[in-house]
N, C-alpha and C. Protein backbone atom coordinates (compact mmCIF):
# COMPACT_ATOMS: atom_id res chain seq x y z
N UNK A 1 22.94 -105.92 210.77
CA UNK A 1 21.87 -106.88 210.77
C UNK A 1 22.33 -108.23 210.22
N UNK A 2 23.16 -107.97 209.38
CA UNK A 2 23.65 -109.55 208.83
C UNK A 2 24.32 -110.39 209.74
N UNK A 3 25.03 -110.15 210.87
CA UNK A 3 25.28 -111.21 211.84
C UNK A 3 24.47 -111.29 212.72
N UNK A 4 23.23 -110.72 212.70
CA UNK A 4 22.29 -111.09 214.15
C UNK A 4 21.28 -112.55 213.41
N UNK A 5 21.23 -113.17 212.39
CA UNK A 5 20.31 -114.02 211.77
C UNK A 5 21.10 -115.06 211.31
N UNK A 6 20.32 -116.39 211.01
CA UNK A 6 21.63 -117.25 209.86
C UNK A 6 20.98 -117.08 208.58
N UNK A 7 21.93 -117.94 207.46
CA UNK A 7 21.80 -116.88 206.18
C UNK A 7 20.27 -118.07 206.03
N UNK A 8 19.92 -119.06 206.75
CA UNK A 8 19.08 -119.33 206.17
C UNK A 8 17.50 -118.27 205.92
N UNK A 9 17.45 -117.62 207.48
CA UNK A 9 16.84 -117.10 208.63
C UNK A 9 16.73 -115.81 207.20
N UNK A 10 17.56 -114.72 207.31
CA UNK A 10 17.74 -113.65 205.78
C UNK A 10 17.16 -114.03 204.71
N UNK A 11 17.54 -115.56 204.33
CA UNK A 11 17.08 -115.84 202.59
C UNK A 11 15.54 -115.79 203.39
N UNK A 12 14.97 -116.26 203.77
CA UNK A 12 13.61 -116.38 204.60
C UNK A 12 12.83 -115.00 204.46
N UNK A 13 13.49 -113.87 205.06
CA UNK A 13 13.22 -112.61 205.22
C UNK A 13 12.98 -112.31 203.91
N UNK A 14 13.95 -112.72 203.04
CA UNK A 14 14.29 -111.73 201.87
C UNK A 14 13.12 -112.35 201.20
N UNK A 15 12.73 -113.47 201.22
CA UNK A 15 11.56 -114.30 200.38
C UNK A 15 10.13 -113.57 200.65
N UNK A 16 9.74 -112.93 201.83
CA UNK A 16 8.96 -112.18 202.71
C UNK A 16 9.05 -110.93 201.65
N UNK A 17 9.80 -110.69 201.34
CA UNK A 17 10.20 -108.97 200.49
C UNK A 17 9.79 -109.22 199.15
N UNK A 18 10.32 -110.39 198.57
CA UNK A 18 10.15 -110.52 197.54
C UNK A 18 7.97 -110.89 197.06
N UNK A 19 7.76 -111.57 197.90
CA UNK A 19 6.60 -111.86 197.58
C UNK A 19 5.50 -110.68 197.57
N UNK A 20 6.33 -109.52 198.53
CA UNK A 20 5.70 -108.18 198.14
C UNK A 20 5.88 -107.45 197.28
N UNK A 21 7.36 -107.44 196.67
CA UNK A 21 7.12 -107.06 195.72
C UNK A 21 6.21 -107.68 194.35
N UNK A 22 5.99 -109.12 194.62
CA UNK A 22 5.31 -109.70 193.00
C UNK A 22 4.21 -109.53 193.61
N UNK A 23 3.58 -109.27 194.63
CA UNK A 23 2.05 -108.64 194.58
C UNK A 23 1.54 -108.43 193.53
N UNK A 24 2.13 -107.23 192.53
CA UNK A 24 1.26 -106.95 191.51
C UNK A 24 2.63 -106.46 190.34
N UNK A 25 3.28 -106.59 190.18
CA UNK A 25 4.68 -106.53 189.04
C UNK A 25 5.78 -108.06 189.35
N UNK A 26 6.40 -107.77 188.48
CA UNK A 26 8.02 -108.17 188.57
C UNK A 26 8.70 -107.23 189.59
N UNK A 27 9.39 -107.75 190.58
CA UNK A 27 9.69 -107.18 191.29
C UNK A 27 11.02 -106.54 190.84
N UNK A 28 10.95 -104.87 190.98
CA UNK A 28 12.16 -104.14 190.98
C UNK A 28 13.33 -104.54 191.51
N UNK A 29 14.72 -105.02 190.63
CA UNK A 29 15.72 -105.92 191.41
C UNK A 29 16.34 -105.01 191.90
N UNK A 30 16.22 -103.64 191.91
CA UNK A 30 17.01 -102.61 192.89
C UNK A 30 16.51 -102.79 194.47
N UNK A 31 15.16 -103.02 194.18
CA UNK A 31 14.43 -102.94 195.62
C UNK A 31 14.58 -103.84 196.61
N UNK A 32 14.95 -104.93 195.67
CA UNK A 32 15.30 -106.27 196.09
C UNK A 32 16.13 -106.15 196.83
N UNK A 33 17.29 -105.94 195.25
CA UNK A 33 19.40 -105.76 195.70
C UNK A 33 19.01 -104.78 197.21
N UNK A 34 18.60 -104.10 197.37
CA UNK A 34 18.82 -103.05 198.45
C UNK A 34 18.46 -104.03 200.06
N UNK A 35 17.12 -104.70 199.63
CA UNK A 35 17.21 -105.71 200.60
C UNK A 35 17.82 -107.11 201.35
N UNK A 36 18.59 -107.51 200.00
CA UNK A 36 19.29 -108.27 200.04
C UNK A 36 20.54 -108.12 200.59
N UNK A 37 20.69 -106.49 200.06
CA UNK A 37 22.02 -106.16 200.90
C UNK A 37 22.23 -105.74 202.33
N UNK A 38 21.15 -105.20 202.76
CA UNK A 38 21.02 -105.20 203.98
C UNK A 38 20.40 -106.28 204.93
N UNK A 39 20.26 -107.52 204.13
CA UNK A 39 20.61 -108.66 205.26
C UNK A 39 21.86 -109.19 205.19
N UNK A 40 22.97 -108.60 204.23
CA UNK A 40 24.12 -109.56 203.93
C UNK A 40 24.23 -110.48 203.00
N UNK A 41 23.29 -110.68 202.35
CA UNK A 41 23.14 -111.43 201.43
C UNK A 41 23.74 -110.95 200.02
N UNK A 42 23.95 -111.67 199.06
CA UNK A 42 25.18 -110.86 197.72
C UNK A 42 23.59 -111.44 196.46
N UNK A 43 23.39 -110.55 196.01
CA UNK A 43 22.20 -110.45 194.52
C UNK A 43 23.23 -111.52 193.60
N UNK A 44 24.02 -111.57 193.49
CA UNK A 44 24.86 -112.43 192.47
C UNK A 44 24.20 -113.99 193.39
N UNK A 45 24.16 -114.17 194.43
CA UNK A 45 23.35 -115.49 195.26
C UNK A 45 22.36 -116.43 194.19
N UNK A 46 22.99 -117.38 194.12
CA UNK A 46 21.43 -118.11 193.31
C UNK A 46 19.87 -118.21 193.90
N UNK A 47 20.12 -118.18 195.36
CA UNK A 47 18.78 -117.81 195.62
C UNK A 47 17.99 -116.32 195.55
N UNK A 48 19.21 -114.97 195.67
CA UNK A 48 18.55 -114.17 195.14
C UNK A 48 17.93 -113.78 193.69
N UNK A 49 18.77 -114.55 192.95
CA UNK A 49 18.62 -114.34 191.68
C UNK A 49 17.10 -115.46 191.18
N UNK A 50 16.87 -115.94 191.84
CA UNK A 50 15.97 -117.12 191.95
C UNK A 50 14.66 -116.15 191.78
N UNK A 51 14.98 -115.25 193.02
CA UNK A 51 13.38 -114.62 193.88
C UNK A 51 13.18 -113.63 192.57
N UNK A 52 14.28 -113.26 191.66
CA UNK A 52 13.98 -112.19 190.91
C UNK A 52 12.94 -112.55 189.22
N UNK A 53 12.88 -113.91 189.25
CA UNK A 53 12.45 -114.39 188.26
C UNK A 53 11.16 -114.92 188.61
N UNK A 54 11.06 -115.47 189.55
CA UNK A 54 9.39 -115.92 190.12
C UNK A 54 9.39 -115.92 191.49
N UNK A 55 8.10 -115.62 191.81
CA UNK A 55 7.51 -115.22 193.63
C UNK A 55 8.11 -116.97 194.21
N UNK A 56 8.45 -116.46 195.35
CA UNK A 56 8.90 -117.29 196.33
C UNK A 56 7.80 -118.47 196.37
N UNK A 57 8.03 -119.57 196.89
CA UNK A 57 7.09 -121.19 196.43
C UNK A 57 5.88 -120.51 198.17
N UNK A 58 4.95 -121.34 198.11
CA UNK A 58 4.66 -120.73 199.34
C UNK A 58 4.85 -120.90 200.81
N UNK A 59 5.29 -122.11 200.81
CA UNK A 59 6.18 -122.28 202.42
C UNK A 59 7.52 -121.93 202.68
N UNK A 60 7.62 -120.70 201.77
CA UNK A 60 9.24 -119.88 201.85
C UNK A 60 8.75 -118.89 202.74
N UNK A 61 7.48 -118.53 202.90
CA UNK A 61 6.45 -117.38 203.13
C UNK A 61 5.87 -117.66 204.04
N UNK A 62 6.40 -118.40 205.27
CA UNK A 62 5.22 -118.90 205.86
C UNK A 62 5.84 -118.02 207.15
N UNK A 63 4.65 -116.99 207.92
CA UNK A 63 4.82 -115.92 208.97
C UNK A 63 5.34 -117.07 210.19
N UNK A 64 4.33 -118.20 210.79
CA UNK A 64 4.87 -118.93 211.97
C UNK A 64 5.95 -119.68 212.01
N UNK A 65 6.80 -119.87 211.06
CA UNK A 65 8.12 -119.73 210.84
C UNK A 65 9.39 -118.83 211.57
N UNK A 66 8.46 -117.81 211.71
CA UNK A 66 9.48 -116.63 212.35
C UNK A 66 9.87 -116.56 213.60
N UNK A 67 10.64 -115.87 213.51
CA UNK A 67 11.11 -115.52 215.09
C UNK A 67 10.37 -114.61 215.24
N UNK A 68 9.55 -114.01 216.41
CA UNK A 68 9.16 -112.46 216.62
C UNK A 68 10.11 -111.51 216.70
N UNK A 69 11.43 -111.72 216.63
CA UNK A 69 12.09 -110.27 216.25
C UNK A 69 12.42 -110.39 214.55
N UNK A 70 12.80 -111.92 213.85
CA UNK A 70 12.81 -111.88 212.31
C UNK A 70 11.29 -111.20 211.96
N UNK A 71 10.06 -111.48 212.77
CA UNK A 71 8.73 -110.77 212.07
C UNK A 71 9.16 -109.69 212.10
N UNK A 72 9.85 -109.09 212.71
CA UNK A 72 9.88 -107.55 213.29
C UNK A 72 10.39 -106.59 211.91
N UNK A 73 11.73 -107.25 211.96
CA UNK A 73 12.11 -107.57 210.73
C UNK A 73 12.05 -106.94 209.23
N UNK A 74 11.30 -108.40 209.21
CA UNK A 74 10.60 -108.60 207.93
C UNK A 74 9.30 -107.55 208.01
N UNK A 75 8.82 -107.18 208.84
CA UNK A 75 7.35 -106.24 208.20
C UNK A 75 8.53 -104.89 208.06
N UNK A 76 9.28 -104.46 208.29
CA UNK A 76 9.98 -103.46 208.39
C UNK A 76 10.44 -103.37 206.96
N UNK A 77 11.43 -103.90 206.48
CA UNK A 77 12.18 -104.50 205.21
C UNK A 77 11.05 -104.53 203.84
N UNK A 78 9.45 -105.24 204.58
CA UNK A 78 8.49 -105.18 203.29
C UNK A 78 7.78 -104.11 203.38
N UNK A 79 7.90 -103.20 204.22
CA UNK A 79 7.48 -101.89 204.22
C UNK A 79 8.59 -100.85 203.52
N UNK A 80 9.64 -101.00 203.85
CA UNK A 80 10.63 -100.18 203.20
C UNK A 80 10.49 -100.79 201.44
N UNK A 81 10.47 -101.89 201.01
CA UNK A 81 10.25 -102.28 199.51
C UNK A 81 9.19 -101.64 198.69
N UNK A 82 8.30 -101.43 199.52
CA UNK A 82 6.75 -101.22 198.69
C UNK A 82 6.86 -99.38 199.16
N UNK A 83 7.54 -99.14 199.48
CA UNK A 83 7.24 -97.47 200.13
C UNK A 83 6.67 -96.94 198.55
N UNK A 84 5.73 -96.30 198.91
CA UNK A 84 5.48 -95.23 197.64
C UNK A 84 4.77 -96.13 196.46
N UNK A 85 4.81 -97.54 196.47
CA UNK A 85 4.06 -98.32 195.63
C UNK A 85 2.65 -99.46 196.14
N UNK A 86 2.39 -98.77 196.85
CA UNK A 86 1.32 -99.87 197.62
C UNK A 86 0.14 -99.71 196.76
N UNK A 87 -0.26 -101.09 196.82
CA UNK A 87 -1.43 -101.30 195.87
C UNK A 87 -2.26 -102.11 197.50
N UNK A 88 -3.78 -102.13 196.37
CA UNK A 88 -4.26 -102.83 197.50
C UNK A 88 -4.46 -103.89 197.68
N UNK A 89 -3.44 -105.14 196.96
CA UNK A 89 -2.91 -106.59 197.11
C UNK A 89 -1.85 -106.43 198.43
N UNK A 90 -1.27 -105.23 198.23
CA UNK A 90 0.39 -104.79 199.07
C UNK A 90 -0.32 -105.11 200.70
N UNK A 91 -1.20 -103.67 200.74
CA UNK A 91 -1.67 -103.67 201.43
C UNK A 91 -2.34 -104.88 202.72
N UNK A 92 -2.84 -105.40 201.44
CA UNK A 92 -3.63 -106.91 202.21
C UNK A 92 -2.59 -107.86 202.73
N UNK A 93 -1.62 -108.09 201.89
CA UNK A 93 -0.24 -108.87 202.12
C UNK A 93 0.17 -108.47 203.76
N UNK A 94 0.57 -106.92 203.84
CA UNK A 94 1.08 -106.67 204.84
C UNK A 94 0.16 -106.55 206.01
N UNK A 95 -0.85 -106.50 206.20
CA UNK A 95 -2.23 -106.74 206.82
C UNK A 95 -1.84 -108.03 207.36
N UNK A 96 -2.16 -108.61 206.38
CA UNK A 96 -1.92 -110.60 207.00
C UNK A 96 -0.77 -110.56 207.95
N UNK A 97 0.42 -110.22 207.28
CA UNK A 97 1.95 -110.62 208.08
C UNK A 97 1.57 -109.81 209.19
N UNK A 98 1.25 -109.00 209.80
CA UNK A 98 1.37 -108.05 210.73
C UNK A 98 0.47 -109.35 212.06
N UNK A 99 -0.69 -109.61 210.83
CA UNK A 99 -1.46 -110.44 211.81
C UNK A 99 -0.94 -111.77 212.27
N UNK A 100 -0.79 -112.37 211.54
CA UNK A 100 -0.12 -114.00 211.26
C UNK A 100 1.37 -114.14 211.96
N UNK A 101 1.63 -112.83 212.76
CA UNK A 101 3.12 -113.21 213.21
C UNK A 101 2.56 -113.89 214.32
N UNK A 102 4.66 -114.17 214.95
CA UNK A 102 4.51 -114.61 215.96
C UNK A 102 3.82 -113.81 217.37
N UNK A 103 3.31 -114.43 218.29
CA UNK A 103 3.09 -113.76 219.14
C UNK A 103 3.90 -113.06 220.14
N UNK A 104 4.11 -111.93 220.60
CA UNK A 104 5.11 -111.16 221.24
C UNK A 104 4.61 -111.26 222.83
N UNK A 105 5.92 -111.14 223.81
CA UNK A 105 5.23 -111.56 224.91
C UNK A 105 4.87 -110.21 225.41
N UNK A 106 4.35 -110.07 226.62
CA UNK A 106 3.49 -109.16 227.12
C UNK A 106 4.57 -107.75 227.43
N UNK A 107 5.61 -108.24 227.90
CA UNK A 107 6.42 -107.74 228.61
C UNK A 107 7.70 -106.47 226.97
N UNK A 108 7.74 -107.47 225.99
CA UNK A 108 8.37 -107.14 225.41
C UNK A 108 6.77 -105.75 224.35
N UNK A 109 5.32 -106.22 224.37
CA UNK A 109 4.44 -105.30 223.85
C UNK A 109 4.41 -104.29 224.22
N UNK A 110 4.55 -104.66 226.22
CA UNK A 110 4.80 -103.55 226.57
C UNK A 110 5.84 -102.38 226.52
N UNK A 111 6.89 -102.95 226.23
CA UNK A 111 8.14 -101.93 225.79
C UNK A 111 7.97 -101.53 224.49
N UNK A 112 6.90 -102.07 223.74
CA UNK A 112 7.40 -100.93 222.61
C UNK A 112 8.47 -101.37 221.27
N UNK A 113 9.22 -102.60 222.09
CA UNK A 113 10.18 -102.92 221.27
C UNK A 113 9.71 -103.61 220.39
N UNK A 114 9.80 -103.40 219.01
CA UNK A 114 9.35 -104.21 217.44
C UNK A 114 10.68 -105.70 217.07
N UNK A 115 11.60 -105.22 217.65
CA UNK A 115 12.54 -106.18 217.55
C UNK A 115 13.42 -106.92 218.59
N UNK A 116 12.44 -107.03 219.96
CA UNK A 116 13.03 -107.42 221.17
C UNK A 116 12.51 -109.13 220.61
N UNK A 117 13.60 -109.72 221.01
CA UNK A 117 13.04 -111.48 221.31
C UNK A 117 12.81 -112.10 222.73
């Protein structure tokens, strides 16, 4: 996954993760590191280390920003973060993003594919 995005496109994603996790804690920097690492991104990063101290500003977060396969993505990545900890801020968060993405074209809804562009 780390060469299909640019690192701006990842820090983006990863900001998406992070803001789920500060839903309702400090976000777990394992949960993070784990996401961070699977966009390619290194936790030693000043911007990861950034997201671990305060929630992302809010146009780091912004869904029409995305690509519809980065949405794809990203609801994937903030679903894998929150597994087993969903509150019902989490919940609402991921509610919105699901809604607020980009729009997918007909052809690609119809396949099924979550990460076709």
């Amino acid at each position: 996954m780390n060469k299909s995005f640019s690192e701006s496109d990842r820090r983006r994603i990863l900001a998406f993760v992070a803001a789920f996790l500060w839903a309702d804690f400090a976000p777990d920097a394992r949960r993070l590191g784990a996401a961070a690492k699977e966009l390619g991104l290194r936790v030693q990063d000043a911007a990861v280390r950034r997201l671990l101290r305060a929630p992302p500003r809010e146009e780091e977060v912004d869904p029409a920003r995305l690509s519809p396969r980065a949405h794809a993505v990203t609801v994937a990545l903030c679903k894998q973060a929150i597994r087993g900890r969903r509150s019902l801020a989490t919940f609402e968060l991921l509610t919105l993003l699901e809604e607020l993405g980009p729009q997918r074209t007909r052809s690609t809804a119809d396949a099924g594919s979550p990460v076709a562009a």
